[in-house]
C-alpha atoms as a PDB file:
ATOM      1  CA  UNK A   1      11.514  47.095 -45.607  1.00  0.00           C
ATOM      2  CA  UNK A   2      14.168  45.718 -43.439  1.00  0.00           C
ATOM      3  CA  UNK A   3      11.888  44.663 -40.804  1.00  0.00           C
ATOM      4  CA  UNK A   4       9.655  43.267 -42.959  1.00  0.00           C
ATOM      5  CA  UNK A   5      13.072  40.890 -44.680  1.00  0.00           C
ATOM      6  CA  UNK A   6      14.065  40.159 -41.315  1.00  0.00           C
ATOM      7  CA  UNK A   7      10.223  38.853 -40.347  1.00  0.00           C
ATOM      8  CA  UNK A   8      10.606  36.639 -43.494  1.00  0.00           C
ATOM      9  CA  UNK A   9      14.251  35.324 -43.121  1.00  0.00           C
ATOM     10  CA  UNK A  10      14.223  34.612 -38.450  1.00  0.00           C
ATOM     11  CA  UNK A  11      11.496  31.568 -39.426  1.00  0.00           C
ATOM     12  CA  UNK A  12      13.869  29.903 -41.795  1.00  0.00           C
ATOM     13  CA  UNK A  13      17.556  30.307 -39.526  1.00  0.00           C
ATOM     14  CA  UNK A  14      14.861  28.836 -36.924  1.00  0.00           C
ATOM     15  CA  UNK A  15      13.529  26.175 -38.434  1.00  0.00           C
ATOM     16  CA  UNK A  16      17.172  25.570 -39.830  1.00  0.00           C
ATOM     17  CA  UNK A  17      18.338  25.449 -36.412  1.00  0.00           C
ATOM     18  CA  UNK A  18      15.530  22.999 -34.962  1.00  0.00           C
ATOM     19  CA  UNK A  19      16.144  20.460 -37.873  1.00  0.00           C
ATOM     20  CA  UNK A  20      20.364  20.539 -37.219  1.00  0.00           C
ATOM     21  CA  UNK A  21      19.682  19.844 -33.673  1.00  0.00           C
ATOM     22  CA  UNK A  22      16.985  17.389 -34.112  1.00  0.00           C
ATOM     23  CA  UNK A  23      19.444  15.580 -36.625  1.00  0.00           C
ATOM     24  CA  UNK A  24      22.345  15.455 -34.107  1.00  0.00           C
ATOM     25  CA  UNK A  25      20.269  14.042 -31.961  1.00  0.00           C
ATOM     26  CA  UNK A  26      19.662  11.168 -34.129  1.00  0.00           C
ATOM     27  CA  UNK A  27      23.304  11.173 -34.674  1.00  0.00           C
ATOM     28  CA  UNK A  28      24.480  10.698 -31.267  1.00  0.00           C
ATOM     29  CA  UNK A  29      21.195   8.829 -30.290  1.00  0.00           C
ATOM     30  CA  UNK A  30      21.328   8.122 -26.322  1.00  0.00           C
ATOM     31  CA  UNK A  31      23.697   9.119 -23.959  1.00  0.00           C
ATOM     32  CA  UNK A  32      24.008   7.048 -20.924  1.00  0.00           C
ATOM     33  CA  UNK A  33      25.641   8.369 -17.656  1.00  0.00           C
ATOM     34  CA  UNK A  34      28.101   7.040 -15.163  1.00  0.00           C
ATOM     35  CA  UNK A  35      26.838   6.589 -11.998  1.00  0.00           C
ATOM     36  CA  UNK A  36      28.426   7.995  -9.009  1.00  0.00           C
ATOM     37  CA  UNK A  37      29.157   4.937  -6.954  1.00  0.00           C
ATOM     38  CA  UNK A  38      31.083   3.687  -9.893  1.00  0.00           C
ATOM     39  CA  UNK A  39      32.476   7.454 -10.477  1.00  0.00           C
ATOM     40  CA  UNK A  40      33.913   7.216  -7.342  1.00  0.00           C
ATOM     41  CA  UNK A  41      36.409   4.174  -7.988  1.00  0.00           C
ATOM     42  CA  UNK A  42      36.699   4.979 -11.613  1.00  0.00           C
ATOM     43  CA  UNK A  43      36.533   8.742 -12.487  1.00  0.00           C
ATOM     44  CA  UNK A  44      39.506  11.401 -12.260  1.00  0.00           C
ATOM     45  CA  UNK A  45      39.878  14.918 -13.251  1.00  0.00           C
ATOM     46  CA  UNK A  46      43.260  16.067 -15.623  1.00  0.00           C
ATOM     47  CA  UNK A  47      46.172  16.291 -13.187  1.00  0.00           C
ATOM     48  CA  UNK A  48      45.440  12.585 -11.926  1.00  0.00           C
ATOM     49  CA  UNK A  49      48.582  10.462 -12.408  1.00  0.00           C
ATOM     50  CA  UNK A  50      49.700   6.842 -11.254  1.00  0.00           C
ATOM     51  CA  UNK A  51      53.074   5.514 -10.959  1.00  0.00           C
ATOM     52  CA  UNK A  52      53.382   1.532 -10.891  1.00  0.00           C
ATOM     53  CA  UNK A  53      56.174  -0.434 -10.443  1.00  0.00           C
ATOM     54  CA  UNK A  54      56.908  -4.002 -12.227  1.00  0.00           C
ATOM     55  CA  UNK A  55      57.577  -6.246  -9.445  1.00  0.00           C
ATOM     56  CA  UNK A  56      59.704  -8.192 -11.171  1.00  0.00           C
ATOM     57  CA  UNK A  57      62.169  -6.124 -13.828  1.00  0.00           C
ATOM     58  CA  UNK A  58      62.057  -3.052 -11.055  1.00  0.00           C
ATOM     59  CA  UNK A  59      60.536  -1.104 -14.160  1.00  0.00           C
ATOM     60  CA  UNK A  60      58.418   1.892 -13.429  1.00  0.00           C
ATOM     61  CA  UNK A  61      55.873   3.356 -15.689  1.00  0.00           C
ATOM     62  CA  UNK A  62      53.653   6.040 -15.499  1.00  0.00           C
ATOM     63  CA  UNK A  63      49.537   6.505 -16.011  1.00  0.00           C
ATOM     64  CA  UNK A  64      47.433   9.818 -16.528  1.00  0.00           C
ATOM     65  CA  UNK A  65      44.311  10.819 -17.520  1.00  0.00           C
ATOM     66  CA  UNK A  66      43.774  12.518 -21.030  1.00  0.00           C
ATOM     67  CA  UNK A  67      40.539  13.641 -21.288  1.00  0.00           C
ATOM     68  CA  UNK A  68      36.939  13.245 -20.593  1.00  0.00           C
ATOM     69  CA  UNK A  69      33.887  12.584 -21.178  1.00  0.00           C
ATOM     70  CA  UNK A  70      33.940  11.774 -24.197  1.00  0.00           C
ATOM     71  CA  UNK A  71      31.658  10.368 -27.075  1.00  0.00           C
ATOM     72  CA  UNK A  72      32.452   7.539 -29.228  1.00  0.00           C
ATOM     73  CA  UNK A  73      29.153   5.387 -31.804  1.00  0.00           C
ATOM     74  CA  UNK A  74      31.838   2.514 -32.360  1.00  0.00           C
ATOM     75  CA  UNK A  75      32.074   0.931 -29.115  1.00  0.00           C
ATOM     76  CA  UNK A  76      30.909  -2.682 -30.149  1.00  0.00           C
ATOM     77  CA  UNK A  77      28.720  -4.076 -32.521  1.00  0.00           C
ATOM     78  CA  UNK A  78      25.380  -2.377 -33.328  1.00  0.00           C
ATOM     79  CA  UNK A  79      25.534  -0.919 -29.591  1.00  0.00           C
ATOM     80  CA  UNK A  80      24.059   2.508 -28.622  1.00  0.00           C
ATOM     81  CA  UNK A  81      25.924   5.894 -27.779  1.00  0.00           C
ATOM     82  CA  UNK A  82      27.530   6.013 -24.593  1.00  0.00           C
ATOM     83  CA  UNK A  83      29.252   8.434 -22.500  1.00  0.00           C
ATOM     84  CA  UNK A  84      32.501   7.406 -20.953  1.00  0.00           C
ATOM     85  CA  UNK A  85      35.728   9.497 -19.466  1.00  0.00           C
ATOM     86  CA  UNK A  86      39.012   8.160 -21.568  1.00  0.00           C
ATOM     87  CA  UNK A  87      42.101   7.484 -19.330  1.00  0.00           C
ATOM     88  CA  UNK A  88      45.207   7.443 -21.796  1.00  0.00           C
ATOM     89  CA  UNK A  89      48.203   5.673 -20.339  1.00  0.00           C
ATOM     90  CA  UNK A  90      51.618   5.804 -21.678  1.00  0.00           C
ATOM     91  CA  UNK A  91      52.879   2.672 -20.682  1.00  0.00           C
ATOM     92  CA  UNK A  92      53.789  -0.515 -22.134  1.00  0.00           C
ATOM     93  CA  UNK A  93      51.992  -2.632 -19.967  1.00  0.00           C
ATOM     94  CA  UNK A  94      48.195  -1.059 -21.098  1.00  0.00           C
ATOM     95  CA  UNK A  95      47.246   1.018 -23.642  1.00  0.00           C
ATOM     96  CA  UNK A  96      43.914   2.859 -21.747  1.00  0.00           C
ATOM     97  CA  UNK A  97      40.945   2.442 -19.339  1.00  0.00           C
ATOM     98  CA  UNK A  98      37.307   3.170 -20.642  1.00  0.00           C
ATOM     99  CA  UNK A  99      35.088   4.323 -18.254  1.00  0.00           C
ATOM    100  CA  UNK A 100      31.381   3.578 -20.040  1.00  0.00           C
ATOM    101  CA  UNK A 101      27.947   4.457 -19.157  1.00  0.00           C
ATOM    102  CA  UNK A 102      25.451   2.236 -19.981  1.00  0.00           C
ATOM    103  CA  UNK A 103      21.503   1.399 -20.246  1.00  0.00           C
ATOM    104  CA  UNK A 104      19.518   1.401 -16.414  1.00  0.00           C
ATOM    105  CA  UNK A 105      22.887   2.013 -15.260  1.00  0.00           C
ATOM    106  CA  UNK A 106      25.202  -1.383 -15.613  1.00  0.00           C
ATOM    107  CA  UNK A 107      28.262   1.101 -15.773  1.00  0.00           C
ATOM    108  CA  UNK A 108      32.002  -0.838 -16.913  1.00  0.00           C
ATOM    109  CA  UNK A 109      35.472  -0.016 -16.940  1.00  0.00           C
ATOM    110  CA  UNK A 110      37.132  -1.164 -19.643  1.00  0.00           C
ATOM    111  CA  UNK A 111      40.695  -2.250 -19.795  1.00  0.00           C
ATOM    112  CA  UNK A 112      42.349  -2.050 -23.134  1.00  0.00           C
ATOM    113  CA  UNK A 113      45.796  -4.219 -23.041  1.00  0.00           C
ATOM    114  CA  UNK A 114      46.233  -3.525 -26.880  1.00  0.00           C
ATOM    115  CA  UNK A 115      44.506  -1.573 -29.273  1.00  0.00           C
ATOM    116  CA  UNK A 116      42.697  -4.407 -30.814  1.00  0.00           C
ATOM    117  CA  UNK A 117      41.473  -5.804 -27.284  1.00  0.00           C
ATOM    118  CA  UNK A 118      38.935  -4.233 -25.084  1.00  0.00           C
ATOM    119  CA  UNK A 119      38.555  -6.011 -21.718  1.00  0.00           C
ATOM    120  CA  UNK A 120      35.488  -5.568 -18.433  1.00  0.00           C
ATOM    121  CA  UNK A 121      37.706  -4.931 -15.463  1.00  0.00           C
ATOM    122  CA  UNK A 122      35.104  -3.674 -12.701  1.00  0.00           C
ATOM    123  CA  UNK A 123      31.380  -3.172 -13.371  1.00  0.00           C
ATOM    124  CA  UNK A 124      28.158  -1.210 -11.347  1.00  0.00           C
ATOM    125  CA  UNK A 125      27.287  -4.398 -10.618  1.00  0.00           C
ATOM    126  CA  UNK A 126      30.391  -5.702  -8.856  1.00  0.00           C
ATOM    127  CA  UNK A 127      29.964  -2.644  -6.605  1.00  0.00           C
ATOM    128  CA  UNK A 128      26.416  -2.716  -5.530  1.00  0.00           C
ATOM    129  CA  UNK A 129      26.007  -6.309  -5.529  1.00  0.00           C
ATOM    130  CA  UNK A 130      29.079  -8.728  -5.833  1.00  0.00           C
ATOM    131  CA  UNK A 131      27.756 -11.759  -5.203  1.00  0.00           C
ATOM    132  CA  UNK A 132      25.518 -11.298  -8.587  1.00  0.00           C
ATOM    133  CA  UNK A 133      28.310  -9.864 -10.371  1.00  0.00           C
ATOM    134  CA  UNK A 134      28.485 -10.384 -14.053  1.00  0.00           C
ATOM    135  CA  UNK A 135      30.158 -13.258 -15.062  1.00  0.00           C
ATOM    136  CA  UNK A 136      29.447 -14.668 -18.626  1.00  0.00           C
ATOM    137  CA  UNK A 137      31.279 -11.861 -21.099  1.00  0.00           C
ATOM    138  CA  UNK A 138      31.264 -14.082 -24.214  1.00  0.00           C
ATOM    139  CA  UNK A 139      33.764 -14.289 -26.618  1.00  0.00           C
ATOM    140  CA  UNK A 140      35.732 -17.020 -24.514  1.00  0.00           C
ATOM    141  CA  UNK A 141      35.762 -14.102 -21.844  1.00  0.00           C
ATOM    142  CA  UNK A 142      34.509 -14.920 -17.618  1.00  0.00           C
ATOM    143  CA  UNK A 143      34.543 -11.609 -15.402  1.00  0.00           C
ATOM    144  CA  UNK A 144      33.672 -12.090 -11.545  1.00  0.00           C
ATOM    145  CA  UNK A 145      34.565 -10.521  -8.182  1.00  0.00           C
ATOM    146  CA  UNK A 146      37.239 -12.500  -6.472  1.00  0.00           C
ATOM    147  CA  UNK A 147      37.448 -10.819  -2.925  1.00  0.00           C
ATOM    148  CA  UNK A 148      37.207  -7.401  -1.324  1.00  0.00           C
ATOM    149  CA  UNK A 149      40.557  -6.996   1.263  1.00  0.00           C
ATOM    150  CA  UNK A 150      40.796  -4.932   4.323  1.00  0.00           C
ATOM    151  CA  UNK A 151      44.588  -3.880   3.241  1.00  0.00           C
ATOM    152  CA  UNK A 152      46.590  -4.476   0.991  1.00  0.00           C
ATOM    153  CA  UNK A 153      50.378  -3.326   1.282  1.00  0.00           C
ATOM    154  CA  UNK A 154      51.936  -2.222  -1.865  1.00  0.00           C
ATOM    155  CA  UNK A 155      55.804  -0.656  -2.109  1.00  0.00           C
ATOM    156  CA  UNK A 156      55.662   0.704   2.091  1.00  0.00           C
ATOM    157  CA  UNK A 157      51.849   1.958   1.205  1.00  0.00           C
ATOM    158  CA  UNK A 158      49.450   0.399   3.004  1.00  0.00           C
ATOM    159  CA  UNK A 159      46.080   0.563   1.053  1.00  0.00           C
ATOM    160  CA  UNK A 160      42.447  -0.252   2.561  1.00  0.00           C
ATOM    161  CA  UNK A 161      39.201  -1.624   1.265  1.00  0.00           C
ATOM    162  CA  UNK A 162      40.402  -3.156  -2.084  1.00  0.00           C
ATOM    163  CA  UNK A 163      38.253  -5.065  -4.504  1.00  0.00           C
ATOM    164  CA  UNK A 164      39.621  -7.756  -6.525  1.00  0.00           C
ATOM    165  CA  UNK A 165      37.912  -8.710  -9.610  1.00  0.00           C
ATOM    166  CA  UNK A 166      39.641 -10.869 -12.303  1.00  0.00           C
ATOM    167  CA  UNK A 167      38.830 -11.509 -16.227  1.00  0.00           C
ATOM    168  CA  UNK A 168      39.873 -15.086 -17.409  1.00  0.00           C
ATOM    169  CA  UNK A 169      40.666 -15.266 -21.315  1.00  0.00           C
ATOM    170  CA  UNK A 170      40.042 -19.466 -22.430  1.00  0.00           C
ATOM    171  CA  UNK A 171      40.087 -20.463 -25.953  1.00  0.00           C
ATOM    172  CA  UNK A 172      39.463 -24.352 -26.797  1.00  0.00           C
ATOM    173  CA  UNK A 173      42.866 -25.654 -25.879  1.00  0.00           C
ATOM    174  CA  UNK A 174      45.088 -26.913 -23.375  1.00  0.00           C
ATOM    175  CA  UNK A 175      45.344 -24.992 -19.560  1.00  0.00           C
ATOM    176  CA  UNK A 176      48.921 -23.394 -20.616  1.00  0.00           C
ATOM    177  CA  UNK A 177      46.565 -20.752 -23.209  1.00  0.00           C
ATOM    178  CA  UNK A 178      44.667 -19.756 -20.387  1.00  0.00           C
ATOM    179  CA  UNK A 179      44.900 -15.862 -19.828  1.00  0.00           C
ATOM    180  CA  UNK A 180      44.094 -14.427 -16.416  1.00  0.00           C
ATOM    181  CA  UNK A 181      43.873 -11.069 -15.694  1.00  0.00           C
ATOM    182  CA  UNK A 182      43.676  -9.729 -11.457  1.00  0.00           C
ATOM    183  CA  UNK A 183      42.590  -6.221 -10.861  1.00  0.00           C
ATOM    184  CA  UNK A 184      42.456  -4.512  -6.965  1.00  0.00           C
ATOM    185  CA  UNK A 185      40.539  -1.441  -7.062  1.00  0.00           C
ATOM    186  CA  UNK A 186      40.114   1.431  -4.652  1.00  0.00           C
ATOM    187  CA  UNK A 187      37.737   3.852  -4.354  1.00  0.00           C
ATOM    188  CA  UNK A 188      38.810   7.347  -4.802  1.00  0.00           C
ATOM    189  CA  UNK A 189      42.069   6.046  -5.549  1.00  0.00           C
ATOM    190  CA  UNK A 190      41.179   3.756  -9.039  1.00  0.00           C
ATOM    191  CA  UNK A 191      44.031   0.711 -10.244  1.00  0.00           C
ATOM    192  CA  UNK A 192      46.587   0.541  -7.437  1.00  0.00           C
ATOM    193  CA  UNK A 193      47.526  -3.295  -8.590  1.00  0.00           C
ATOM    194  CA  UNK A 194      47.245  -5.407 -12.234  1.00  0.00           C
ATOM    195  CA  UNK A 195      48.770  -9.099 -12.498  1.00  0.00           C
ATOM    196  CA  UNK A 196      48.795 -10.770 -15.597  1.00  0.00           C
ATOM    197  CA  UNK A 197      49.238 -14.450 -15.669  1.00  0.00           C
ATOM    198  CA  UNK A 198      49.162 -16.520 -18.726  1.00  0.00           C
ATOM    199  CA  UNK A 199      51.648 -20.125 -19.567  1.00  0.00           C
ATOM    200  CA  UNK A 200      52.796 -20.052 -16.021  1.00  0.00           C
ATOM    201  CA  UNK A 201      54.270 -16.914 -16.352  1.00  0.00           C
ATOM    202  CA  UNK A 202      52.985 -13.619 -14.522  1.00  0.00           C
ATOM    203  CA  UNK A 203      53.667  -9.544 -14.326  1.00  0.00           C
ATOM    204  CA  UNK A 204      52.352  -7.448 -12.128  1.00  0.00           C
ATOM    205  CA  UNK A 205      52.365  -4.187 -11.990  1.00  0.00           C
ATOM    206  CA  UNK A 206      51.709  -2.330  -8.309  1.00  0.00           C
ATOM    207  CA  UNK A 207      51.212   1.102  -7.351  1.00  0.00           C
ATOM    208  CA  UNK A 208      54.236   3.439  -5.877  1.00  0.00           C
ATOM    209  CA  UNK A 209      52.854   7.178  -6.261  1.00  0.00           C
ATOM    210  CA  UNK A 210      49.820   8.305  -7.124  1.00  0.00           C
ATOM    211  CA  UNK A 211      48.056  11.672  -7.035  1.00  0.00           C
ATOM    212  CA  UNK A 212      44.314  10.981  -8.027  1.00  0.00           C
ATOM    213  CA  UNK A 213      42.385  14.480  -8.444  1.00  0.00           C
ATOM    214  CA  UNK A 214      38.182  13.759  -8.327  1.00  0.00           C
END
């Protein structure tokens, strides 16, 4: 009797089970990757932290990674699932760093000044072909690669084989609205430099200790 109530009741917990996976599948719908080249520059286990130092007020503040990868279906606009690792920095200078994955690759890391801003900061693209870089965002936005330098020396470290890539904010008014955001990127070492400039004014934030763990 009790084999013949289990032989009735495994179809249904299995056909219950294919139906709740089938329908979190439509949930999530697809999951893009990160590529490794841009995992490289971009991606850092718990345990990673980054001390910068403002180069003007002689104010440190500290960076670390929260968690990841995570899963978010809000990103944008009517966009798809994507996977990304969350960096959450406690700092008053930036709120956190998005690390998406995205269709045929075309990886981005995401800056996020404020919590209602989300800005491109370094793309696949930039990395495996810089000249073609992206460079028309939208929404008044204009990302592009600005150099790649042999050193840079920042607080007595000398760093080498930095990429420089800057976002440019332009609304339809005079030059002093202009926003411009410069990022230097290393790889295996992530954001070692930020400088915001915007009404003849800058900050910049540069690295002093860091302890990256990939």
């Amino acid at each position: 009797m009790k084999k013949d109530l289990l032989l009735l009741i495994l179809p249904v917990i299995l056909f219950a089970g294919c139906r709740k996976q089938t329908t979190e599948q439509q949930q999530l719908g697809p999951l893009y990757s990160i590529p490794d080249n841009i995992q490289q520059w971009t991606i850092y286990n718990q345990g990673s932290y980054w001390i910068y130092l403002n180069e003007k007020t002689q104010e440190t503040d500290s960076v670390s990674v929260k968690h990841g990868p995570y899963y978010h279906k809000d990103l944008c606009y009517n966009c798809p699932v994507r996977e990304y690792r969350w960096y959450y920095l406690r700092s008053s200078f930036l709120f956190k760093i998005d690390i998406h994955g995205g269709p045929d690759g075309n990886a981005t890391a995401y800056i996020v000044p404020n919590i209602s801003s989300i800005v491109p900061a370094l793309t696949e693209k930039s990395l495996d072909d810089p000249a073609h870089a992206d460079t028309t965002i939208g929404y008044y936005y204009a990302y592009s690669v600005v150099e790649r330098l042999d050193s840079l020396i920042l607080n007595g470290n000398t760093i080498h084989d930095v990429l420089h890539t800057r976002l440019t904010y332009k609304q339809d008014c005079y030059s002093d609205c202009v926003k411009t955001w410069d990022y230097y990127w290393v790889k295996n070492l992530g954001l070692v430099k930020i400088t915001k400039t915007y009404a003849n004014r800058d900050s910049t934030w540069s690295l002093v200790r860091f302890h990256p763990v990939q």
